[in-house]
Protein backbone atom coordinates (compact mmCIF):
# COMPACT_ATOMS: atom_id res chain seq x y z
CA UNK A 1 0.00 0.00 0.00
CA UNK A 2 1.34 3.23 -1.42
CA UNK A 3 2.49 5.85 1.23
CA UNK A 4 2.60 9.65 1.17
CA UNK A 5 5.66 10.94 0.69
CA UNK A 6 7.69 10.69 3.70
CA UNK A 7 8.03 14.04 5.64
CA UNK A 8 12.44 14.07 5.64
CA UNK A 9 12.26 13.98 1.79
CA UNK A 10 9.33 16.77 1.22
CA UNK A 11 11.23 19.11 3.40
CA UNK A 12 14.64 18.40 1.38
CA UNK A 13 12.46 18.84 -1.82
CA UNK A 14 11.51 22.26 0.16
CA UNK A 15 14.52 23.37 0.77
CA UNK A 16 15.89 22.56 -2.59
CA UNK A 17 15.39 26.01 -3.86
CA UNK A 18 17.42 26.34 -7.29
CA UNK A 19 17.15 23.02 -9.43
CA UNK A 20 20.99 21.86 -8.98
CA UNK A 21 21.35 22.76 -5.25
CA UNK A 22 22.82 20.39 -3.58
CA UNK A 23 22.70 19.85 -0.03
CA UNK A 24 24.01 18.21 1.98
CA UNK A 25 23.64 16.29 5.45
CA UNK A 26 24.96 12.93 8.02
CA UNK A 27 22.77 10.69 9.42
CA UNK A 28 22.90 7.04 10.80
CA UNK A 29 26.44 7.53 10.67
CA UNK A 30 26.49 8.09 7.25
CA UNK A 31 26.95 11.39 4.76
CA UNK A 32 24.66 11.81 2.28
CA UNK A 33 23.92 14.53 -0.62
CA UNK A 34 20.63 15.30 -2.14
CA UNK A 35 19.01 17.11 -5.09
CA UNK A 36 16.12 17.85 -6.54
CA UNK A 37 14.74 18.68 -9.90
CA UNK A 38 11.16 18.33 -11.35
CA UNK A 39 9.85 17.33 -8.03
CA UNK A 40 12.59 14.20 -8.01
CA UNK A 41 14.42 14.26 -5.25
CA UNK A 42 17.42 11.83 -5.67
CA UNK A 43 19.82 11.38 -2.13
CA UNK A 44 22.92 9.05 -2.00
CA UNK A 45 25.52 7.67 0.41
CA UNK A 46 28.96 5.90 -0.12
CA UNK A 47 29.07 2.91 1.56
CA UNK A 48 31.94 1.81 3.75
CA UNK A 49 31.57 -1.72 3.34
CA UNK A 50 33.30 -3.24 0.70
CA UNK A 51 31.47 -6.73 -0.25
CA UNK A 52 33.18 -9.24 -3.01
CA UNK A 53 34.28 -7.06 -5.66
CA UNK A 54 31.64 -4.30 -5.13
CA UNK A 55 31.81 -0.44 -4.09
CA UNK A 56 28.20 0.06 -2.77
CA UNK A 57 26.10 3.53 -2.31
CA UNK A 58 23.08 3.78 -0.64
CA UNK A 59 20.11 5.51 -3.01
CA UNK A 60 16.65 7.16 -1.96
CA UNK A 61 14.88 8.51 -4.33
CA UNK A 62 10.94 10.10 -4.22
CA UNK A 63 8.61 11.35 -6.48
CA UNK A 64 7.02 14.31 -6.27
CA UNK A 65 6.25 15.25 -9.04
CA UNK A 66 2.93 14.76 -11.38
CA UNK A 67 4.34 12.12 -13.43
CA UNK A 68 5.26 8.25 -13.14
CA UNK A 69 8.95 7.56 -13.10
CA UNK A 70 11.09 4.06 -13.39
CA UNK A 71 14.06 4.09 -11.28
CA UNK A 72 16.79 1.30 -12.48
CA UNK A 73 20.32 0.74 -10.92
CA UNK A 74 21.98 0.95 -14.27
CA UNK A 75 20.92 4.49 -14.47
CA UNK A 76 23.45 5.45 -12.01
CA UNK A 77 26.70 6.26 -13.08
CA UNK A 78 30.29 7.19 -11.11
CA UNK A 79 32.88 9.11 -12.89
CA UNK A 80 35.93 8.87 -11.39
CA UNK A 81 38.43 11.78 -10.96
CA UNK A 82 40.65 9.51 -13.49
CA UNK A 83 37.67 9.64 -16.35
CA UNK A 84 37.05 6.15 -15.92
CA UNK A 85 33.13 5.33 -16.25
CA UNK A 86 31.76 3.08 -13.76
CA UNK A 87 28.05 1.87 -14.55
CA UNK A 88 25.61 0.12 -11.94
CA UNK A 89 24.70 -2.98 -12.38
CA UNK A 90 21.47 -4.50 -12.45
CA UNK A 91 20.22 -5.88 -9.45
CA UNK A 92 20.10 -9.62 -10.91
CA UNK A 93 24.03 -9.95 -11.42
CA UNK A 94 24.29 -8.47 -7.86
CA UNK A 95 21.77 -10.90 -5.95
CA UNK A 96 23.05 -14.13 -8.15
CA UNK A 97 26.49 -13.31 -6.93
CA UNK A 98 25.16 -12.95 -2.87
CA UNK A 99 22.91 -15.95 -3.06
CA UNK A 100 25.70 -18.85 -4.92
CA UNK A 101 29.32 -16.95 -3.17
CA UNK A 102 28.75 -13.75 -0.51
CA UNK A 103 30.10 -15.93 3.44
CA UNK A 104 27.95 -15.00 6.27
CA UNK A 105 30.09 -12.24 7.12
CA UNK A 106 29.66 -10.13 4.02
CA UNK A 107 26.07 -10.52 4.46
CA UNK A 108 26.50 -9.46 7.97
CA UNK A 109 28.25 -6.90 7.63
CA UNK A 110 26.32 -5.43 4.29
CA UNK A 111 23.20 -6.05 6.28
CA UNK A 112 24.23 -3.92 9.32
CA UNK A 113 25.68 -1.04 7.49
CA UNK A 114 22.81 -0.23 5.04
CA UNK A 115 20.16 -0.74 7.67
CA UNK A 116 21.67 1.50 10.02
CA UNK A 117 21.99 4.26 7.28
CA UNK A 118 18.46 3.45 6.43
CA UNK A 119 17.13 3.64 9.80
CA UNK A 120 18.88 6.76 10.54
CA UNK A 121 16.63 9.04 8.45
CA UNK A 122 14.43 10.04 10.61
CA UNK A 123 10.65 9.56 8.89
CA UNK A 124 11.78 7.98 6.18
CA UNK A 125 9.76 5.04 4.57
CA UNK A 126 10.21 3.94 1.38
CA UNK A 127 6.19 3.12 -0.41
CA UNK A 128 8.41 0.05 -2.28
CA UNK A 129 12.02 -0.27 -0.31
CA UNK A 130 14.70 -2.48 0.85
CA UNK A 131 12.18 -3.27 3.93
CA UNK A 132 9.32 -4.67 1.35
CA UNK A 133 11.89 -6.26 -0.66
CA UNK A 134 13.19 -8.29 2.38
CA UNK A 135 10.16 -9.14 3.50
CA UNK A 136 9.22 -10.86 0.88
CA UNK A 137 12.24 -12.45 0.24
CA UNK A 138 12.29 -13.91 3.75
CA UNK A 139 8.69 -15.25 2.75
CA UNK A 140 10.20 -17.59 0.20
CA UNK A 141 13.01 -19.35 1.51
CA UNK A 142 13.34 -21.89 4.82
CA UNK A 143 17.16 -22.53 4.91
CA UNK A 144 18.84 -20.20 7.80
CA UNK A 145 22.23 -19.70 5.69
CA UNK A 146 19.60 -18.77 2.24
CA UNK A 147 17.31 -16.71 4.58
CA UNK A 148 20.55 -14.11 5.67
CA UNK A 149 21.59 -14.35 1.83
CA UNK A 150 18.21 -13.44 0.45
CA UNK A 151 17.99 -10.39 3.09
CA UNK A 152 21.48 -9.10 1.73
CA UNK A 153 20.20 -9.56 -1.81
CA UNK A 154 16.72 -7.60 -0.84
CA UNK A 155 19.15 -4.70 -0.20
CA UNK A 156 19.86 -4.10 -3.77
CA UNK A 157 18.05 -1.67 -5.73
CA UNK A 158 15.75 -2.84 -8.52
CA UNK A 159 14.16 -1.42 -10.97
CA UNK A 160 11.14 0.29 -9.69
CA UNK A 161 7.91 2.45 -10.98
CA UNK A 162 7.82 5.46 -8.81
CA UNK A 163 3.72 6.94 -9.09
CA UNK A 164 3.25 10.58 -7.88
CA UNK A 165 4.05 10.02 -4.40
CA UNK A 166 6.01 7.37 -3.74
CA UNK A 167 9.33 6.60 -3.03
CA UNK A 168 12.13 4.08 -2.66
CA UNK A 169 15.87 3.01 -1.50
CA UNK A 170 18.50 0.35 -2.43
CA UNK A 171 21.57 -0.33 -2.54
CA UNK A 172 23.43 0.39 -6.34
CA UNK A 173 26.73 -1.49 -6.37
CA UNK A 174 29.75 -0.93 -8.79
CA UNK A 175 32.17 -3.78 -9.90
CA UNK A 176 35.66 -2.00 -8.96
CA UNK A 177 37.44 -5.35 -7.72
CA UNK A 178 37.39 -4.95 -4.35
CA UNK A 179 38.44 -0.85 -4.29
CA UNK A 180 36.58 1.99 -3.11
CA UNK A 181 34.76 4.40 -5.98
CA UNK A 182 37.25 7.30 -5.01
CA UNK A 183 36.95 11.01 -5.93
CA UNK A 184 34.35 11.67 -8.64
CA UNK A 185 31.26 12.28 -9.59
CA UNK A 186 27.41 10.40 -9.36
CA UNK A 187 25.48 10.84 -12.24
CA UNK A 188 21.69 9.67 -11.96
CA UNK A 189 19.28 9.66 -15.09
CA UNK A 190 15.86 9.36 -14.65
CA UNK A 191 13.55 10.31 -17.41
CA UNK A 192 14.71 13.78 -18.54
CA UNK A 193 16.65 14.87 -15.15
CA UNK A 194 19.62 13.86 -14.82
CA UNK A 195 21.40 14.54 -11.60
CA UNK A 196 25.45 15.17 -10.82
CA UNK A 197 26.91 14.70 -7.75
CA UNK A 198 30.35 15.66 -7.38
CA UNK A 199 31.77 13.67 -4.60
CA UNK A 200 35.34 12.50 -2.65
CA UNK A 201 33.85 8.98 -1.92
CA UNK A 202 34.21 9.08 1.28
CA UNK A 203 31.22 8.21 3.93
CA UNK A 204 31.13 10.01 6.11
């Protein structure tokens, strides 16, 4: 069941006053940046975790504008300081990789990390979120060892249809063997905004 939007993100979207403002804020021990254009309102956070071969950040995004928009993990891009182009990847590579080869403490420790960022935004609730995601997730499986594997892999963002109104989070992760992103810059595209985040990759 669809929620209003949550009451963090409207005042961001508030307080957004020229379209590329950025702003930018910590919370849950984490450092994010924000922006809004179009009523979008796009936030991110590096990740200090390090799982397998993947940089992580942390996404929220909400709609508030009039107008239906698909959110997709390969629409995020990081350019590093170097030029180098590093594209998300979709959310099936990332949860096939968890389920057959993440050990209990990646999933651990991915777990911990993105749900205290989460939970640190104070009224925050995703409409169709990590929290949904794992849910269901934990629905389906029996095994102990495939339950924790299938709540790491709910973390991950996946494609999602935002209506006026709603909003979401996930996790997008970047294939950088093992390294962290580094200086650079986010780029999100979604439908005709696209949104640049310059950034030193750090967390926090």
């Amino acid at each position: 069941m669809a929620r209003r939007l949550p009451l963090l993100v409207a005042v961001l979207m508030a307080a957004a006053c020229a379209p590329a403002q950025i702003i930018e804020f910590e919370s849950g021990g984490l450092r994010y940046l924000t922006q809004s254009k179009g009523g979008l309102t796009v936030m991110f956070a590096h990740l200090p975790s390090i799982v397998r071969n993947y940089a992580i950040i942390q996404a929220a995004i909400a709609n508030g504008s009039g107008a239906t928009r698909v959110v997709r993990p390969e629409d995020f891009t990081y350019r590093r300081a170097d030029g180098v182009l590093l594209r998300g990847l979709p959310a099936k590579t990332v949860v096939d990789e968890l389920l057959e080869k993440a050990s209990r403490n990646d999933v651990i420790r991915l777990v911990t990390t993105y749900e205290a960022g989460l939970f640190g935004l104070p009224r925050f609730v995703s409409t169709n979120g990590y929290q949904q995601r794992r849910q269901a997730a934990l629905a389906e499986v029996s095994s102990t060892r495939i339950k924790a594997a299938a709540a790491a892999s709910a973390i991950a963002l996946v494609e999602t249809k935002l209506r006026p109104g709603d909003s979401t989070d996930g996790a997008v992760f970047f294939h950088t063997e093992g390294k962290p992103l580094g200086p650079g810059t986010l780029i999100v595209r979604c439908g005709p905004d696209v949104f640049e985040f310059p950034s030193d990759g750090l967390s926090r």
